[in-house]
Protein backbone atom coordinates (compact mmCIF):
# COMPACT_ATOMS: atom_id res chain seq x y z
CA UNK A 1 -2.07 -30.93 -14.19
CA UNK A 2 0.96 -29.57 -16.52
CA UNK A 3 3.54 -28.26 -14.21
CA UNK A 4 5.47 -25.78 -15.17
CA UNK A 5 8.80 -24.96 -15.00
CA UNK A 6 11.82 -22.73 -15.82
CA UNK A 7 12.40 -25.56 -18.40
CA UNK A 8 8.76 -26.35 -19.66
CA UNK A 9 7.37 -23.33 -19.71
CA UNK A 10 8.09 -22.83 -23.39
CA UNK A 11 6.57 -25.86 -24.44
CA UNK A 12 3.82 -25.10 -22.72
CA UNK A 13 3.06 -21.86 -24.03
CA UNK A 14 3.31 -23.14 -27.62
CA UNK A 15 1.58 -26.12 -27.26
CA UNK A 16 -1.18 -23.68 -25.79
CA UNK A 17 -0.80 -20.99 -28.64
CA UNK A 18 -0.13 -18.84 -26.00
CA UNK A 19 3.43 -17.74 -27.92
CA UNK A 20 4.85 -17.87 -31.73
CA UNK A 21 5.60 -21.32 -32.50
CA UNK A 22 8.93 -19.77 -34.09
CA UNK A 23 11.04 -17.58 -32.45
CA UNK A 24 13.51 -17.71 -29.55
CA UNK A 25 11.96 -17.32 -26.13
CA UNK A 26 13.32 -15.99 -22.74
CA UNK A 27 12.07 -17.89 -19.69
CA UNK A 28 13.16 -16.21 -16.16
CA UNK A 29 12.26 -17.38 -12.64
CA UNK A 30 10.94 -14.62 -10.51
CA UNK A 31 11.35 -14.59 -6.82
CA UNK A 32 7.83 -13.51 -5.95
CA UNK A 33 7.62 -15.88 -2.59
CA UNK A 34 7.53 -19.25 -1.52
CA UNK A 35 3.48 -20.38 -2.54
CA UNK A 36 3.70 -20.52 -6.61
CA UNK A 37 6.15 -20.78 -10.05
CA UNK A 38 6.29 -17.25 -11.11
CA UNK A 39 8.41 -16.53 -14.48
CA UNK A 40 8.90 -13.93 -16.97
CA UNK A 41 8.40 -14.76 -20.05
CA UNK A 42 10.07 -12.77 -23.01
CA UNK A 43 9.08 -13.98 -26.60
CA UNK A 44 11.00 -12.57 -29.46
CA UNK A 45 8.53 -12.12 -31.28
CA UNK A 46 5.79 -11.22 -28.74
CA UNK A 47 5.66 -8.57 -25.48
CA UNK A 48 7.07 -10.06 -22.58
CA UNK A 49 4.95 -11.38 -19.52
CA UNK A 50 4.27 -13.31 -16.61
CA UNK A 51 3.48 -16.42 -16.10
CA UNK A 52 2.04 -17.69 -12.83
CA UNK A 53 0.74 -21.81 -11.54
CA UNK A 54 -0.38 -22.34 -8.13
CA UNK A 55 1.98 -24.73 -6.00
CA UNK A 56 -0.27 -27.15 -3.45
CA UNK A 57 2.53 -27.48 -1.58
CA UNK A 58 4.85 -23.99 -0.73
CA UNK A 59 8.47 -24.51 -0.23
CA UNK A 60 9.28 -23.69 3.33
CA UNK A 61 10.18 -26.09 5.58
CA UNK A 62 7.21 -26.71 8.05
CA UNK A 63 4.42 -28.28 5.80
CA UNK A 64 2.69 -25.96 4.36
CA UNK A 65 -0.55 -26.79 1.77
CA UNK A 66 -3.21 -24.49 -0.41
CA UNK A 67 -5.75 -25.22 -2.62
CA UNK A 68 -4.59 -24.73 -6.50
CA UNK A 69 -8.04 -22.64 -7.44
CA UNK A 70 -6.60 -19.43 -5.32
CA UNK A 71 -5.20 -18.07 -8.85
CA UNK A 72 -8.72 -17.85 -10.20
CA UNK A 73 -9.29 -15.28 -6.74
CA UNK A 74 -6.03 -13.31 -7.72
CA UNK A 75 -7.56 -12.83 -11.52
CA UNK A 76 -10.81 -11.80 -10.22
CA UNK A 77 -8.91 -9.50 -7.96
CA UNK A 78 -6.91 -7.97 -9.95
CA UNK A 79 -9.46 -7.41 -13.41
CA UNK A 80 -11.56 -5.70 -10.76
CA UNK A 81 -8.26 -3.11 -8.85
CA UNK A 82 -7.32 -2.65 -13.03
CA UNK A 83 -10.17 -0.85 -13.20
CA UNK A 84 -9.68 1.38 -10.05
CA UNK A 85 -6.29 1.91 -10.28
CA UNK A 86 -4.01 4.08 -11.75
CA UNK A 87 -2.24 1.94 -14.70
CA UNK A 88 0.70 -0.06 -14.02
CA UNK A 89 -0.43 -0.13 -10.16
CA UNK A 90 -1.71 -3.61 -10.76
CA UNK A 91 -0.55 -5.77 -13.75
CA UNK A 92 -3.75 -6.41 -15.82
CA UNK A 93 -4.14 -10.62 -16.32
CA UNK A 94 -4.36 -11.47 -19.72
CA UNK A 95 -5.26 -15.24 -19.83
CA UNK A 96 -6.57 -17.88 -17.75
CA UNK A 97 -5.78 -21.73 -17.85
CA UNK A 98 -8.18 -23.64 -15.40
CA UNK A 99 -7.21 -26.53 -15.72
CA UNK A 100 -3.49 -26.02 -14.98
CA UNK A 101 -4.32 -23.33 -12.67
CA UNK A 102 -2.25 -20.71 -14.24
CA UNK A 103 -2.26 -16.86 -14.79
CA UNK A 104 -0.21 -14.90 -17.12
CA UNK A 105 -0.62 -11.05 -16.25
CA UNK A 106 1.21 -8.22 -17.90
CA UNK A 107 4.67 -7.86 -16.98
CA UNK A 108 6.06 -5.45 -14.48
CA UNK A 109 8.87 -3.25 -16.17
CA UNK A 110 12.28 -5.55 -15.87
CA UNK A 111 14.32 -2.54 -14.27
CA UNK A 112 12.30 -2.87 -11.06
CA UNK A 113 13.68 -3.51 -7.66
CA UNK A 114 11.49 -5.31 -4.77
CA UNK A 115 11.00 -2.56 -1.92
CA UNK A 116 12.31 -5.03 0.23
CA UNK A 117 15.67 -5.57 -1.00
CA UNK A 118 15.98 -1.30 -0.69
CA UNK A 119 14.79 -1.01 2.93
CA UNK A 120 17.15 -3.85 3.65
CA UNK A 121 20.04 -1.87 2.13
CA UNK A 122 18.97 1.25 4.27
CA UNK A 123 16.97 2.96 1.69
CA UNK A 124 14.44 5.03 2.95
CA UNK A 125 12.38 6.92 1.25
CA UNK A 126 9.28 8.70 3.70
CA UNK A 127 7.22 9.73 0.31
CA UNK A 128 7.37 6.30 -1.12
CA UNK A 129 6.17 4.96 2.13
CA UNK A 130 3.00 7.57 2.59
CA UNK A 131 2.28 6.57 -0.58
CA UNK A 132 1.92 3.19 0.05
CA UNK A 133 -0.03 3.72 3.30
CA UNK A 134 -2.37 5.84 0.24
CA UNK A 135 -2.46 2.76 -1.51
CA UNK A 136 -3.72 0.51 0.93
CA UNK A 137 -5.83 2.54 1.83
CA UNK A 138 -7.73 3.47 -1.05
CA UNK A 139 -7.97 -0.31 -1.71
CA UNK A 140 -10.23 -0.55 1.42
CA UNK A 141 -12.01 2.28 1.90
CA UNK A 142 -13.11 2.05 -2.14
CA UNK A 143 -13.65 -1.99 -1.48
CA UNK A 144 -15.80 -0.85 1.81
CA UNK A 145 -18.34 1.39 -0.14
CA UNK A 146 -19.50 -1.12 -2.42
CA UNK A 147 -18.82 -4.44 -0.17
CA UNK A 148 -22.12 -6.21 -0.98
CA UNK A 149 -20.85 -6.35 -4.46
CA UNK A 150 -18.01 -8.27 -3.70
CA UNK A 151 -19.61 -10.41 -1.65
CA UNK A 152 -18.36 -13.52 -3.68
CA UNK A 153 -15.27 -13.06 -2.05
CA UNK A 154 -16.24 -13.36 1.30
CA UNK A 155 -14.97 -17.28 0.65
CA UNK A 156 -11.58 -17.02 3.39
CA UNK A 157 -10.66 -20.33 2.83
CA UNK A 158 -7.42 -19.53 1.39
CA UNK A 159 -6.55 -16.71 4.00
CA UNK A 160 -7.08 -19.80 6.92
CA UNK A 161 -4.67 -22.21 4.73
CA UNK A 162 -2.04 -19.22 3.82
CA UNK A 163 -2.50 -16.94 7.33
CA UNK A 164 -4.18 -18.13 9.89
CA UNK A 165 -3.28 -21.48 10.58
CA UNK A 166 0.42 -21.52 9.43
CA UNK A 167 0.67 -18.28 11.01
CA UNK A 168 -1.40 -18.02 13.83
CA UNK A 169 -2.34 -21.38 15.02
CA UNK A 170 1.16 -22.63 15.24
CA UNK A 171 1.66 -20.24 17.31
CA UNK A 172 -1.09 -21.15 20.04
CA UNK A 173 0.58 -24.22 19.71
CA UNK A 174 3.92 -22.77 20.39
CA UNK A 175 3.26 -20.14 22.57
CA UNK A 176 0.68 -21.56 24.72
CA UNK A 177 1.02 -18.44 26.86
CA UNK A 178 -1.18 -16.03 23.91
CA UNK A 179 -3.57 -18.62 22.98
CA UNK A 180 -6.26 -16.97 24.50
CA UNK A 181 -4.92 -13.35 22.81
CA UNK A 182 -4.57 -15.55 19.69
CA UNK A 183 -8.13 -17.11 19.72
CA UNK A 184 -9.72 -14.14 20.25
CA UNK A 185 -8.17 -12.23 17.48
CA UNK A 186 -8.34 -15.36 14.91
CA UNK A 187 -12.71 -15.14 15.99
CA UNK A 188 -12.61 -11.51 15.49
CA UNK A 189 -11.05 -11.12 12.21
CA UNK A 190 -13.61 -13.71 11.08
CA UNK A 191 -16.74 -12.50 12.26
CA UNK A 192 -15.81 -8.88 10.29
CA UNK A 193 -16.03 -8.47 5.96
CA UNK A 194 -15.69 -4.96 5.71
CA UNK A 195 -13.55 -4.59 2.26
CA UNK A 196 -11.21 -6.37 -0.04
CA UNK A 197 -8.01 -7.16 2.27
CA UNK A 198 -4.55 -8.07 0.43
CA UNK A 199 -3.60 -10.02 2.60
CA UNK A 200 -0.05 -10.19 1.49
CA UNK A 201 0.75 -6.31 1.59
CA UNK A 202 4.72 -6.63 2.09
CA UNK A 203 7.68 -5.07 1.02
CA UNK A 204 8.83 -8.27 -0.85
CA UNK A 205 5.43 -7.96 -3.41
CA UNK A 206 5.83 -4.13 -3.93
CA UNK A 207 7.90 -3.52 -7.30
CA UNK A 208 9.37 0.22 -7.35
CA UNK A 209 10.55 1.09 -10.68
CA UNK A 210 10.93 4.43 -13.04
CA UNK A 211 7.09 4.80 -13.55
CA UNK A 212 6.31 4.48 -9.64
CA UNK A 213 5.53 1.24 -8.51
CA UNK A 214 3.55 -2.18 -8.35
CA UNK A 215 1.88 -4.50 -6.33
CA UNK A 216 1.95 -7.74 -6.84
CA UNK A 217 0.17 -11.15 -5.38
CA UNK A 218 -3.09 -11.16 -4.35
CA UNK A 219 -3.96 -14.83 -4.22
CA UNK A 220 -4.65 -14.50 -0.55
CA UNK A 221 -7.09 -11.36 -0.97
CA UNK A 222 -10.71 -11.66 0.18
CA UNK A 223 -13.45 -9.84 2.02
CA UNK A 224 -12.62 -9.31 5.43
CA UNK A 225 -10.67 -7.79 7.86
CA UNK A 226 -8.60 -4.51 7.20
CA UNK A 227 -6.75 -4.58 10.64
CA UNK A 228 -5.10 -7.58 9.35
CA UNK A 229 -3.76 -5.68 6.35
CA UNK A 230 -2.08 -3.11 8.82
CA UNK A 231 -0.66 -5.75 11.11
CA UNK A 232 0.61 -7.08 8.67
CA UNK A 233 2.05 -4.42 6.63
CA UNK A 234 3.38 -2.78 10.00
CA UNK A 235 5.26 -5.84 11.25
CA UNK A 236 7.16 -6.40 8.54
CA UNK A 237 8.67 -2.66 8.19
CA UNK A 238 9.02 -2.96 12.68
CA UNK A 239 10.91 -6.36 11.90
CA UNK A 240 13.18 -4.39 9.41
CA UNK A 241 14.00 -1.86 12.24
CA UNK A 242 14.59 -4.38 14.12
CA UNK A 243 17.07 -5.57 11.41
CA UNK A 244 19.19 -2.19 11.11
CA UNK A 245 19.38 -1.59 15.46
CA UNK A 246 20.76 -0.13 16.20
CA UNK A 247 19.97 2.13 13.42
CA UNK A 248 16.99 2.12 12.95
CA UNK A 249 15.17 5.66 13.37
CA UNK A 250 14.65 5.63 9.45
CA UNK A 251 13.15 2.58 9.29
CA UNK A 252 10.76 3.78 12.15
CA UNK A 253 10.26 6.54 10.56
CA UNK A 254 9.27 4.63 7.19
CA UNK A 255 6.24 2.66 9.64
CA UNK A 256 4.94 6.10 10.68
CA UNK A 257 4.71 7.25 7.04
CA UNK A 258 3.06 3.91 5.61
CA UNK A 259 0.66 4.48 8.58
CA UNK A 260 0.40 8.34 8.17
CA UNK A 261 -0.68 7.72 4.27
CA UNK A 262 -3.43 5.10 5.49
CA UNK A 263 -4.93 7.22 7.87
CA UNK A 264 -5.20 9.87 5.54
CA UNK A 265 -6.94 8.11 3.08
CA UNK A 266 -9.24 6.70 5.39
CA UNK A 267 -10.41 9.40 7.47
CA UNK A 268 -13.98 9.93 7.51
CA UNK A 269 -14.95 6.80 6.64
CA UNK A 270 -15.97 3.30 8.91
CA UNK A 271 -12.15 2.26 8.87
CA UNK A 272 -11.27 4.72 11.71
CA UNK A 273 -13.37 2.96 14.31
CA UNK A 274 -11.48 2.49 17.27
CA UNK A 275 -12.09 -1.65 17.40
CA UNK A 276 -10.18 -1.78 13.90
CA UNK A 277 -7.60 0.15 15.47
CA UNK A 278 -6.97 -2.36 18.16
CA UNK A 279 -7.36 -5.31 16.07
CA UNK A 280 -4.39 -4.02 13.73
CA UNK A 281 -2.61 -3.52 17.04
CA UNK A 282 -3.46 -7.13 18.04
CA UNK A 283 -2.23 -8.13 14.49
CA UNK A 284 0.93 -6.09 14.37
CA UNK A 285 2.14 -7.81 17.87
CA UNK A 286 0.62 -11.40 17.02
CA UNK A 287 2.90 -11.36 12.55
CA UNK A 288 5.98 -10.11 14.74
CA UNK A 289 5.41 -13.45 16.23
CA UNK A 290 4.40 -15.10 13.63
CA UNK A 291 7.50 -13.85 11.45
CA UNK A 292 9.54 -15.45 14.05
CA UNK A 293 7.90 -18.52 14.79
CA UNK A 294 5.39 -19.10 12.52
CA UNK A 295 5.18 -21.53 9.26
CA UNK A 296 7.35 -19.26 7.33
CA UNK A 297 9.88 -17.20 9.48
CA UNK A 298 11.75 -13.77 7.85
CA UNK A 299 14.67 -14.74 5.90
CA UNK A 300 16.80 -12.06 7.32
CA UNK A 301 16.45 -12.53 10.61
CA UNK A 302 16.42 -16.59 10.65
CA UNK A 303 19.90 -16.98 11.67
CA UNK A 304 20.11 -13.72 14.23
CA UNK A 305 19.12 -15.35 17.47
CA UNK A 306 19.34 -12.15 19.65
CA UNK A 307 17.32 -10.59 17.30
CA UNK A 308 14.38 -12.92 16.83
CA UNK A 309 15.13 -13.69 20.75
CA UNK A 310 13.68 -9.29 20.94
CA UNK A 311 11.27 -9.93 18.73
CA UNK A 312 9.39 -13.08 20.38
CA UNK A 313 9.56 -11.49 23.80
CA UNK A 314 8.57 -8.46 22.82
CA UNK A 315 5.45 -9.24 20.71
CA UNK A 316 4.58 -11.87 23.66
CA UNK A 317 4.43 -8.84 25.96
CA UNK A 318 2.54 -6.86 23.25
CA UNK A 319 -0.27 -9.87 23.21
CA UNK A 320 -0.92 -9.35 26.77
CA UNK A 321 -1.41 -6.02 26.85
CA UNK A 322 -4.95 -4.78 27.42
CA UNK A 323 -6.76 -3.08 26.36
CA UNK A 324 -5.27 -2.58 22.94
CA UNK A 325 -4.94 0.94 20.98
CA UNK A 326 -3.40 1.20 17.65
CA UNK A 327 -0.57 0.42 15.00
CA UNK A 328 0.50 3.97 15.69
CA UNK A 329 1.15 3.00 19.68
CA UNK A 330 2.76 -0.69 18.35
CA UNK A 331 5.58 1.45 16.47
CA UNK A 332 6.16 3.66 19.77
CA UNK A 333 6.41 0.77 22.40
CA UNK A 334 8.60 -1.29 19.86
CA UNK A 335 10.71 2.03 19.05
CA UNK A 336 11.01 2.80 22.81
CA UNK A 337 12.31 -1.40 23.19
CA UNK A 338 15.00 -0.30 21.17
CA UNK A 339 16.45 1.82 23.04
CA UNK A 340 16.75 -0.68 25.57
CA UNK A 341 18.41 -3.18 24.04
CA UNK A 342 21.97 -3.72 22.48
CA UNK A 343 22.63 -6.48 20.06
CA UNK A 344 25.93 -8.42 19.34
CA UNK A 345 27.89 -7.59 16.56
CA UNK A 346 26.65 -10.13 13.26
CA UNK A 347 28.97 -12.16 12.04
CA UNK A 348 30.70 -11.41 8.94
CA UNK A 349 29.61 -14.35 6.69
């Protein structure tokens, strides 16, 4: 396999005829996680895009490995969303390379900023959030009425190398206390392939810019389980509450939006069944953990010990709890932990 780099890309792209052979040409690493090379590419001649290779090996520090073929899944993906989806929602792929296991797509407007980086600085917006919450759900309940035609992707190989084992069974490892609460859920979400999860639905892969926004990264994306979408969507805008304490009633706030717009766009269909409800309550408790303790812990919180110290007792608690209800009641309990708890001052470097 070619890998690719910040530094070979351009070679690449012209040995492949994929650019001019003349021109200058822009090459620009994108920080679009820890799992792949991701770079914009900006020909002189040529529209700008991005270029994507699978990494077998992700950069965190736990080891962490993934089989290369997951791009082909995130194509596949994202052809089929192109044509569901308002423009610009998704970037459209353009070309394939299977034997170097890379995808360039369509680039995202350059003037975007990664939702994350916002909510960290504070920046709420409730609209933005609904909207999101629309998003999601409109990717599963349109995925759930035509399931048996995407039954191809029912394949969750990927989602046990990128989720559930680095994530989840780490943690029975660690936390010997919710292995049972663990187990269950990890057999549950399995033995259910009701529509096209993300998988990776997180602030860090949704691009706001002038036109709206974009999301971004589906590699991980397969038929399954929607409760694991809304764990894991949930978690990480609870974990930026957590963050801003004791601030954080707009961040709160944000959580009960993104959950508003989901329910909304879901209602009347299977995806309000009270089981999926307490599965994404199960999930929401069980990436709070995960974020902590897991294969690939929050960057923001890593060196905050009294932080992630609330976080990993609380979501331990959560696991116990039976029986389970909702997202909805996993934003209340962790809102009303708040208000219990005072943090030290963070340092100022």
């Amino acid at each position: 396999m070619w890998e690719i780099t910040a530094d070979t890309a351009a070679d690449y792209l012209r040995r492949m005829q994929r650019i001019p052979a003349e021109g200058a040409v822009a090459i620009l690493p994108l920080a679009w996680g820890v799992s792949n090379c991701v770079l914009r590419v900006e020909p002189e001649l040529a529209p700008p895009f991005v270029l994507k290779q699978s990494r077998s090996r992700l950069r965190t520090v736990d080891p962490w490995f993934s089989r290369l073929d997951r791009i082909f899944r995130e194509a596949e993906v994202l052809r089929w969303l192109s044509a569901r989806l308002p423009p610009g929602v998704v970037p459209q792929p353009l070309f394939e390379d299977r034997e170097n296991f890379v995808l360039a797509m369509e680039a995202i407007r350059p003037d975007h900023v990664v939702w994350k980086q916002l909510l960290l600085e504070g920046q709420v917006d409730l609209e933005l959030a609904r909207q999101l919450g629309d998003l999601l759900g409109t990717i599963h309940a349109e995925s759930a009425a035509i399931r048996d035609e995407l039954a191809g992707w029912r394949d969750r190989e990927v989602f046990e190398e990128l989720r559930i084992e680095p994530f989840y069974r780490r943690l029975i490892t660690r936390h010997p206390e919710v292995a049972p609460a663990l187990e269950r859920l990890i057999a549950e979400t399995f033995d259910c392939a009701i529509c096209l999860v993300h998988a990776d639905f997180s602030p860090k892969n949704i691009l706001i810019h002038p036109d709206g926004f974009s999301l971004v990264d589906f590699e991980t994306a397969h038929l399954g389980d929607p409760a694991f979408d809304l764990g894991f969507f949930l978690s990480h805008l609870l974990l930026k509450a957590v963050y801003h304490h004791p601030d954080s009633g707009p961040l709160l706030n944000v959580a009960r939006a993104a959950l508003e717009g989901w329910r909304q766009r879901v209602r009347g269909t299977e995806l309000t069944a009270p089981e999926l409800s307490a599965r994404g309550a199960a999930h929401t408790a069980a990436c709070l953990l995960a974020r902590i303790d897991g294969a690939s812990p929050v960057d923001y919180l890593v060196n905050d010990e009294p932080r992630k110290e609330f976080v990993r007792q609380h979501a331990i608690s959560r696991l116990r709890v039976e029986p389970r209800e909702s997202p909805e009641r996993e934003t209340e309990e962790l809102a009303g932990a708040l208000t219990r708890v005072e943090f030290p001052p963070r340092s100022a470097g």
